[in-house]
C-alpha atoms as a PDB file:
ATOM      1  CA  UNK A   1     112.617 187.641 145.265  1.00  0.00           C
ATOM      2  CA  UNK A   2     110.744 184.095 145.463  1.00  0.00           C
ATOM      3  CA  UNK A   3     112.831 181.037 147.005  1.00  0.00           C
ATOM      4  CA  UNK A   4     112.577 179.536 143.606  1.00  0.00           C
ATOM      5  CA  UNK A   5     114.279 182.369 141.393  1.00  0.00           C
ATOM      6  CA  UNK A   6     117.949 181.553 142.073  1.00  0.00           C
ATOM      7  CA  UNK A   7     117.384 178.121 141.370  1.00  0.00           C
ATOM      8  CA  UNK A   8     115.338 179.359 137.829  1.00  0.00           C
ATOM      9  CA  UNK A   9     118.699 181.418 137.109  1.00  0.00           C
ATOM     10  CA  UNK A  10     121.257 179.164 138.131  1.00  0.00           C
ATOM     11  CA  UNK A  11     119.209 176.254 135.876  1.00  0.00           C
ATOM     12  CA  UNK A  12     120.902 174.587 133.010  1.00  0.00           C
ATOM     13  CA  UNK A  13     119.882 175.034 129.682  1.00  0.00           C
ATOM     14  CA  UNK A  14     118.399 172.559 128.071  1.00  0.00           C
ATOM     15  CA  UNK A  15     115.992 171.965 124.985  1.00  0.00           C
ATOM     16  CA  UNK A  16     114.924 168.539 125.656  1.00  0.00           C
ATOM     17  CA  UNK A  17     112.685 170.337 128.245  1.00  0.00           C
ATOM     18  CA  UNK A  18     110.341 171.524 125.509  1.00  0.00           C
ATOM     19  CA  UNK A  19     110.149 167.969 124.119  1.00  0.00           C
ATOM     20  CA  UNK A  20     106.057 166.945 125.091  1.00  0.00           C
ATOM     21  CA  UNK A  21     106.993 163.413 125.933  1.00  0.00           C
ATOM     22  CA  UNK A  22     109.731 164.787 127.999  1.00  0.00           C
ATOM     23  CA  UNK A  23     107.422 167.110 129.991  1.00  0.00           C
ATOM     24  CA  UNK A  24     104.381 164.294 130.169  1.00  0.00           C
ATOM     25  CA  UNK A  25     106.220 161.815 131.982  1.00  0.00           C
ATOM     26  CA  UNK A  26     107.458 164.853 134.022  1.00  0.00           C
ATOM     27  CA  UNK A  27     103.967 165.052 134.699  1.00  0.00           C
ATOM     28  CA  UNK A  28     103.136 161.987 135.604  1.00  0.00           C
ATOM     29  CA  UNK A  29     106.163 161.521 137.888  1.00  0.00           C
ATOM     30  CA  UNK A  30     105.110 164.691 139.903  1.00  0.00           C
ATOM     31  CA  UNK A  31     101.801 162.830 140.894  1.00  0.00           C
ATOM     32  CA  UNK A  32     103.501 160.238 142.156  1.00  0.00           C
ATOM     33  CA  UNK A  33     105.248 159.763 145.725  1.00  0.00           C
ATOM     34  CA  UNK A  34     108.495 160.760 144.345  1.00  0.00           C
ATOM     35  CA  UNK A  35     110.395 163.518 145.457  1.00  0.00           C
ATOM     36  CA  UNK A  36     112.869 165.258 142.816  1.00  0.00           C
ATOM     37  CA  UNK A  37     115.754 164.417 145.903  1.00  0.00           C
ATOM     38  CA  UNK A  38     114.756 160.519 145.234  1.00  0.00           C
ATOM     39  CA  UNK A  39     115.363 161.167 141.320  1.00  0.00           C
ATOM     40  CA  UNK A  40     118.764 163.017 142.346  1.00  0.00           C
ATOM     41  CA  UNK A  41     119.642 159.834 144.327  1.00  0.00           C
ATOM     42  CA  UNK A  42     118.727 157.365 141.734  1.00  0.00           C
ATOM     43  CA  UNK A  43     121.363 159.208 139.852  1.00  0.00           C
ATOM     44  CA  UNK A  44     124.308 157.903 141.714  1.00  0.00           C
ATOM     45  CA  UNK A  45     122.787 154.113 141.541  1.00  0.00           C
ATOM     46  CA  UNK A  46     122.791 154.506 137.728  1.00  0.00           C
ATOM     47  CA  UNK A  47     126.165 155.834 137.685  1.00  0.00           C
ATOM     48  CA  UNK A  48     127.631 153.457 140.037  1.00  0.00           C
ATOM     49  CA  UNK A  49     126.129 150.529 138.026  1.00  0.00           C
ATOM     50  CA  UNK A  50     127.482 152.123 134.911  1.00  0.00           C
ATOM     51  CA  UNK A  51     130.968 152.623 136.809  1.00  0.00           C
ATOM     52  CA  UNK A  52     130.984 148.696 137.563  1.00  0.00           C
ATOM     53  CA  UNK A  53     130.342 147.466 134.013  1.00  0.00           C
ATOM     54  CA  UNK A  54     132.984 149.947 132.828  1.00  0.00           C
ATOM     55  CA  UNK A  55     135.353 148.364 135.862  1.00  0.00           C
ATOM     56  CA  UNK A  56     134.563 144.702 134.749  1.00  0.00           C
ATOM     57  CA  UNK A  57     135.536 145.375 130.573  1.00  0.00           C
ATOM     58  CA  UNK A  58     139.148 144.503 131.645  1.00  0.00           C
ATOM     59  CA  UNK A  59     138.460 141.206 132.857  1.00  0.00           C
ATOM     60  CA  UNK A  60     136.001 140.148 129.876  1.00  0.00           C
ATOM     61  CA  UNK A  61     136.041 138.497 126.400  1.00  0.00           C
ATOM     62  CA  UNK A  62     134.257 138.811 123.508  1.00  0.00           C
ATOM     63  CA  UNK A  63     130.559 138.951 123.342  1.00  0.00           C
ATOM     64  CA  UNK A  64     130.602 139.344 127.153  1.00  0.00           C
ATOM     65  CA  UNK A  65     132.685 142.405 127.004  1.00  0.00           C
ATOM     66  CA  UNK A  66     130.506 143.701 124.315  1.00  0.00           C
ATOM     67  CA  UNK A  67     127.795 143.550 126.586  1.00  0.00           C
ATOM     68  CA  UNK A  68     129.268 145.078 129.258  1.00  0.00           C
ATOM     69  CA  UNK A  69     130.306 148.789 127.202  1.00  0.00           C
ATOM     70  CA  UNK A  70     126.664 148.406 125.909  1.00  0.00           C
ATOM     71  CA  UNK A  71     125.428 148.340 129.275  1.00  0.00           C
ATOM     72  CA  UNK A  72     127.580 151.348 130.595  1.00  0.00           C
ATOM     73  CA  UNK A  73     126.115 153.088 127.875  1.00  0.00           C
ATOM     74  CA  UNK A  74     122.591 152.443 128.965  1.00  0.00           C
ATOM     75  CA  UNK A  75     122.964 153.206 132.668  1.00  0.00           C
ATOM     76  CA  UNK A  76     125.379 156.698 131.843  1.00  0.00           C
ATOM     77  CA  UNK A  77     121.806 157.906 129.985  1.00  0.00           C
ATOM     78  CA  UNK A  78     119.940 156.720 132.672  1.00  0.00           C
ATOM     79  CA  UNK A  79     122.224 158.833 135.454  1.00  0.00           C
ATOM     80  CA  UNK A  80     121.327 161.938 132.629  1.00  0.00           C
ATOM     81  CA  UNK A  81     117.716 161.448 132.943  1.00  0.00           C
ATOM     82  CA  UNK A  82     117.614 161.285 136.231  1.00  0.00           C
ATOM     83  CA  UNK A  83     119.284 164.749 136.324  1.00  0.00           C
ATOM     84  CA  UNK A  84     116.729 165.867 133.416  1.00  0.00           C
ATOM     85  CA  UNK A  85     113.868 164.575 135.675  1.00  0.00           C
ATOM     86  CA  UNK A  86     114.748 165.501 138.815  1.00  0.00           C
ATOM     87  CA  UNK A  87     114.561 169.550 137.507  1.00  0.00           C
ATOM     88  CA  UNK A  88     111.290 169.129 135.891  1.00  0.00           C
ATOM     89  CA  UNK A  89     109.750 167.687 138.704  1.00  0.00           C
ATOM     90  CA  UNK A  90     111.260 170.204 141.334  1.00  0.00           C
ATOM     91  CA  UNK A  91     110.077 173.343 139.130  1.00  0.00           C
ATOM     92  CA  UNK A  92     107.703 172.623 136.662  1.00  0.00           C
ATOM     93  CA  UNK A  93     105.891 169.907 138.990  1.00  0.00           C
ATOM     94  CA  UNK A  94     105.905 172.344 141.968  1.00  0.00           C
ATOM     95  CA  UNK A  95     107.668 169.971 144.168  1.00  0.00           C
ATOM     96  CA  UNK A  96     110.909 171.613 145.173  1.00  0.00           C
ATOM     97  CA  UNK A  97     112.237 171.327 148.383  1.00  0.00           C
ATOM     98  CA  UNK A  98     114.434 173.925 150.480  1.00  0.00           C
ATOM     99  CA  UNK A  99     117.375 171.390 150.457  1.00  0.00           C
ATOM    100  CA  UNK A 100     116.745 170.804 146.572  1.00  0.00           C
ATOM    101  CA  UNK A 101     119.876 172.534 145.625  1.00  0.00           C
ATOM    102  CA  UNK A 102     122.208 170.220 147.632  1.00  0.00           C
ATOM    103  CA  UNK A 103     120.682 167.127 146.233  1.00  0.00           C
ATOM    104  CA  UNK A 104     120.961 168.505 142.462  1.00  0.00           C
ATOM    105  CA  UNK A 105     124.872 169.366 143.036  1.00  0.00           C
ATOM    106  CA  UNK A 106     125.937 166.442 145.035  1.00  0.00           C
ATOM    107  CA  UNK A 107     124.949 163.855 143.443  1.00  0.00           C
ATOM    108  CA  UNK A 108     126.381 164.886 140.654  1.00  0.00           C
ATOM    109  CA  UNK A 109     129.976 165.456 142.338  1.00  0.00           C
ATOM    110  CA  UNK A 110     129.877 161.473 143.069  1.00  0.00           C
ATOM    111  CA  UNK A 111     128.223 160.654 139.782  1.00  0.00           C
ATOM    112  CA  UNK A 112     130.776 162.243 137.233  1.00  0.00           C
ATOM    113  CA  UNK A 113     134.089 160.664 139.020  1.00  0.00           C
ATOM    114  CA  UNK A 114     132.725 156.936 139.477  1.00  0.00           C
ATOM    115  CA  UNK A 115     132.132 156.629 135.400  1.00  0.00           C
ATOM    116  CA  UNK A 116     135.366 159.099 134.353  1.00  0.00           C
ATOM    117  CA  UNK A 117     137.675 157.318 137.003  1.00  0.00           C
ATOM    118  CA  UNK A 118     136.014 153.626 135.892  1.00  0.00           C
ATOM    119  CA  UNK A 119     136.319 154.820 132.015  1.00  0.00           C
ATOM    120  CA  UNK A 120     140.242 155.243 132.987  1.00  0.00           C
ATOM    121  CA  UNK A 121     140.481 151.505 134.604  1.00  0.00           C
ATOM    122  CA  UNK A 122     138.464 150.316 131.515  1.00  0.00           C
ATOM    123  CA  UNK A 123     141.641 150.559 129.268  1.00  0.00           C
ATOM    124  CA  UNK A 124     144.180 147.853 129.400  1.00  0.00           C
ATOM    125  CA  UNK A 125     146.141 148.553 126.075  1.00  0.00           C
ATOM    126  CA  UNK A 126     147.453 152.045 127.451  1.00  0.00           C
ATOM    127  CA  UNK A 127     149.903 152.600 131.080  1.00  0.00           C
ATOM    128  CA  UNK A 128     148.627 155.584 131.945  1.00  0.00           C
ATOM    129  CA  UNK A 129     144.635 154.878 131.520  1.00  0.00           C
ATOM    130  CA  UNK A 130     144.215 154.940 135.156  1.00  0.00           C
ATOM    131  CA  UNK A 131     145.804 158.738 135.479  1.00  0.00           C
ATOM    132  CA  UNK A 132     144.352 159.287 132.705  1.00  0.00           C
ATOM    133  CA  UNK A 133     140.435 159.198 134.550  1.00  0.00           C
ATOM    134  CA  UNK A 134     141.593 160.436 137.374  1.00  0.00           C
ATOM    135  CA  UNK A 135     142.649 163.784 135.854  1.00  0.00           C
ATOM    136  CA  UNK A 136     139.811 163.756 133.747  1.00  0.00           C
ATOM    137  CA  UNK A 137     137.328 162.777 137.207  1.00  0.00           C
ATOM    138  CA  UNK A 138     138.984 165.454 139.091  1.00  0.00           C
ATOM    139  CA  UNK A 139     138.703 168.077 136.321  1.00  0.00           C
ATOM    140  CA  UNK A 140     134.993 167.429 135.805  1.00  0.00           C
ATOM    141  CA  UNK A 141     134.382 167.762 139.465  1.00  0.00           C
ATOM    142  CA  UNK A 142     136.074 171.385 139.071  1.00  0.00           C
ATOM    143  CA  UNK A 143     134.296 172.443 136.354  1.00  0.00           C
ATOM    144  CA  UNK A 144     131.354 172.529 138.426  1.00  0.00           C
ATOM    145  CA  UNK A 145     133.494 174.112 141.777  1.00  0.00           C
ATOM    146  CA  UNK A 146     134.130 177.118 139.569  1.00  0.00           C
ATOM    147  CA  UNK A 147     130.099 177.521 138.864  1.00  0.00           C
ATOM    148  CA  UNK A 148     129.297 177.413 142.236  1.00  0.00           C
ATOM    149  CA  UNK A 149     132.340 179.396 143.515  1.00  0.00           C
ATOM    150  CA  UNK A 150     131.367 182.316 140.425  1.00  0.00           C
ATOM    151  CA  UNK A 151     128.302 182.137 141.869  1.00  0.00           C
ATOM    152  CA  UNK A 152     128.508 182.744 145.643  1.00  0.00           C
ATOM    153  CA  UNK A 153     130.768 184.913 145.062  1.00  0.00           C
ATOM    154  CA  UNK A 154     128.400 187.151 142.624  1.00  0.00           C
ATOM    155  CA  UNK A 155     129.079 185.933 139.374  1.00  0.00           C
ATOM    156  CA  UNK A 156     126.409 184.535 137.093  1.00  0.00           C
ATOM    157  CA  UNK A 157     126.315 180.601 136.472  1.00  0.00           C
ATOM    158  CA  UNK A 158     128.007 179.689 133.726  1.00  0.00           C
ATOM    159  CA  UNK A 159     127.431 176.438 131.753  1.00  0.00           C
ATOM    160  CA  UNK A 160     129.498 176.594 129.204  1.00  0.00           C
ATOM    161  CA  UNK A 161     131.489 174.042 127.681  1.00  0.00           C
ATOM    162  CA  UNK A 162     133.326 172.549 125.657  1.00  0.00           C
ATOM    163  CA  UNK A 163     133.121 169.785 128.575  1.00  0.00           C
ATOM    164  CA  UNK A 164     130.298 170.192 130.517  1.00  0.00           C
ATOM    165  CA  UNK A 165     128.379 167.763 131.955  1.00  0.00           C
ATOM    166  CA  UNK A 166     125.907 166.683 128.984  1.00  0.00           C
ATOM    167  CA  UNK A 167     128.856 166.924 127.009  1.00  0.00           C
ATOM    168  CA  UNK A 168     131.081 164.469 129.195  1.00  0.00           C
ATOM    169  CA  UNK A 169     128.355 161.939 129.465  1.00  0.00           C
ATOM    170  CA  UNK A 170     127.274 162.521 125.953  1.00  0.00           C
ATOM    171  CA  UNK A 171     130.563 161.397 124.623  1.00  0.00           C
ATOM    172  CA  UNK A 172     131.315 159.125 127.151  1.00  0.00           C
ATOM    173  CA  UNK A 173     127.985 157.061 125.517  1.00  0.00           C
ATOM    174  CA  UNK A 174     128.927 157.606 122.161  1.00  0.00           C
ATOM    175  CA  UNK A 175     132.881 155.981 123.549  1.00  0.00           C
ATOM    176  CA  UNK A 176     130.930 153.134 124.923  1.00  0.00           C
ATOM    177  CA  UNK A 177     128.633 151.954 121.267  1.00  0.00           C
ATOM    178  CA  UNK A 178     132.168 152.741 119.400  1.00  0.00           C
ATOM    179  CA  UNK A 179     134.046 150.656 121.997  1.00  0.00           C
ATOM    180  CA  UNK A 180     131.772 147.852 122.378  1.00  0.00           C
ATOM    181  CA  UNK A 181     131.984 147.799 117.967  1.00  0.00           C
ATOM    182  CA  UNK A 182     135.692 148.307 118.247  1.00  0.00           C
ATOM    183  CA  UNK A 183     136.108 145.312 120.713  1.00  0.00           C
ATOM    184  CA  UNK A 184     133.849 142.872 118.311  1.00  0.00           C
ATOM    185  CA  UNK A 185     136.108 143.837 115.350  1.00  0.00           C
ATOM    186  CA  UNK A 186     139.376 144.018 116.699  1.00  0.00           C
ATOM    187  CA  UNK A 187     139.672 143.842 120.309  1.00  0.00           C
ATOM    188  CA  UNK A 188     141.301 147.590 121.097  1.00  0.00           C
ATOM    189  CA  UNK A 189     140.093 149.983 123.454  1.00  0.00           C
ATOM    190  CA  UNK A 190     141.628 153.089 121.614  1.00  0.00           C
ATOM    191  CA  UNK A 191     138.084 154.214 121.378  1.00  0.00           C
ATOM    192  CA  UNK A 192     138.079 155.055 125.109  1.00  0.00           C
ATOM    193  CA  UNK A 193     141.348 156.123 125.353  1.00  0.00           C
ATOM    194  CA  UNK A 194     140.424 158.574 122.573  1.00  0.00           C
ATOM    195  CA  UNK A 195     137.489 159.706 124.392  1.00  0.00           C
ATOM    196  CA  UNK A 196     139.183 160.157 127.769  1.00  0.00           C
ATOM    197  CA  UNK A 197     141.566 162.608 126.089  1.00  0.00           C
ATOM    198  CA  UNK A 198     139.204 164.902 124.598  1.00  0.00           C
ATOM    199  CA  UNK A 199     137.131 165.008 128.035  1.00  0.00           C
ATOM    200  CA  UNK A 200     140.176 165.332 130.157  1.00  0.00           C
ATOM    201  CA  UNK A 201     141.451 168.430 127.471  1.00  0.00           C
ATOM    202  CA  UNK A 202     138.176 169.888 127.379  1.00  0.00           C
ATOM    203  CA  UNK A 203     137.278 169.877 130.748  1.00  0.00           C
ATOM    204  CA  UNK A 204     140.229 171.818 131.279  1.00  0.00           C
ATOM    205  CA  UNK A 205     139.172 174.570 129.001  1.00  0.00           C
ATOM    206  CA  UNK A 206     135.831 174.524 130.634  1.00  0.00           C
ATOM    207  CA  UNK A 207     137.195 175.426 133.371  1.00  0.00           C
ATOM    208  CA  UNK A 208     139.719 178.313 132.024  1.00  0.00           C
ATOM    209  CA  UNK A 209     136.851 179.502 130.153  1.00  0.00           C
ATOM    210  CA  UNK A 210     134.017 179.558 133.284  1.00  0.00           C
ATOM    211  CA  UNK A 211     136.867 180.979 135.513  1.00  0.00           C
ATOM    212  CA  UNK A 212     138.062 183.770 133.246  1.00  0.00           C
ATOM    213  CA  UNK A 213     134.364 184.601 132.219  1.00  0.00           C
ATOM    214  CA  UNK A 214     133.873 185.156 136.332  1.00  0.00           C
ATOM    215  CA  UNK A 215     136.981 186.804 136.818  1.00  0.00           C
ATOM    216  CA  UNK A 216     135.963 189.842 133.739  1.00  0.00           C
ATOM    217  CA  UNK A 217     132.646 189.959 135.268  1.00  0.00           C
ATOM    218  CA  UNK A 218     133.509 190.888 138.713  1.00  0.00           C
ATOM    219  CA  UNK A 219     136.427 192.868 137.705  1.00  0.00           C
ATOM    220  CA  UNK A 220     133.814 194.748 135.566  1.00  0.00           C
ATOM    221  CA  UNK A 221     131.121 195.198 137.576  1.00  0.00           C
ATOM    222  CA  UNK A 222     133.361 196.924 140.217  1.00  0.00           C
END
């Protein structure tokens, strides 16, 4: 067995992969003095800019507030593409490194928490907003434990939602456009608040589900 299978196996699914665009700037990237670890780093810069924007709604008004969910929306994508890119140049660019795997997991650990827990101090019209991120931060972080614990332990990765991570982030964007409309019509955040409870309930069946699909496995396999 090559170095690079368990990485191949343990990949996440993803279409936009396919996508020629996708793969051409992949391309061009990988001749480039970029390292896939850089594009893993990155990652945390886009989420921790994303995380402050989200952190600063509170204490904005109007247009400026508007601006600022826009802008959290922008810079949660960018974190994603960094994790898209950051694969493709690793495997299909040939430029993986032995410590590849730690800088595609970590990251990632930081990333999620900084926009969930910020998403949670973003709400001002509910008292438990706050808890409400950090339940939903710490949940995402275990979604992710579980994979990696099924897996050392002989289990096959598991990906599966209903909250993984392209889901979280994907409806944590779509909370940020609603929010940033909902705040220029009628100056709620229920949008969020909305969104936070569907990640923080799904997360938690993510994890049931990726820790009972390990559990028959093993049990099965013995």
């Amino acid at each position: 067995m090559t170095q690079q299978e368990p990485s191949l196996e343990n990949r996440r699914p993803l279409k936009v992969r396919e996508v020629g665009m996708v793969n051409g700037f992949a391309r061009w990237l990988s001749q480039k003095s970029i390292t896939p670890n850089h594009i893993s780093l990155l990652s945390i810069l886009f989420a921790a800019l994303a995380a402050v924007y989200l952190f600063a709604t509170p204490h904005a008004q109007g247009l400026w507030k508007v601006a600022l969910y826009l802008l959290a929306a922008v810079f949660i994508q960018g974190r994603l593409l960094c994790n898209l890119f950051d694969g493709l140049v690793a495997v299909e660019g040939g430029k993986s490194t032995p410590s590849g795997e730690l800088f595609n997991d970590i990251p990632d650990r930081i990333s999620d928490p900084l926009i969930i827990v910020a998403a949670g101090y973003s709400l001002v019209s509910s008292s438990y907003g706050v808890e409400l991120g950090w339940c939903g931060a710490l949940l995402a972080v275990l979604t992710a434990y579980i994979r990696t614990l099924a897996v050392s332990i002989g289990a096959p990765a598991s990906f599966s939602g209903p909250m993984a991570k392209q889901h979280r982030m994907a409806l944590l964007t779509v909370a940020c456009v609603a929010a940033a409309v909902e705040q220029y019509v009628w100056q709620h955040d229920f949008v969020m608040l909305g969104a936070l409870v569907i990640l923080t309930l799904g997360a938690l069946i993510t994890c049931w589900r990726r820790a009972a699909g390990a559990y028959r496995f093993l049990e099965h396999r013995s």
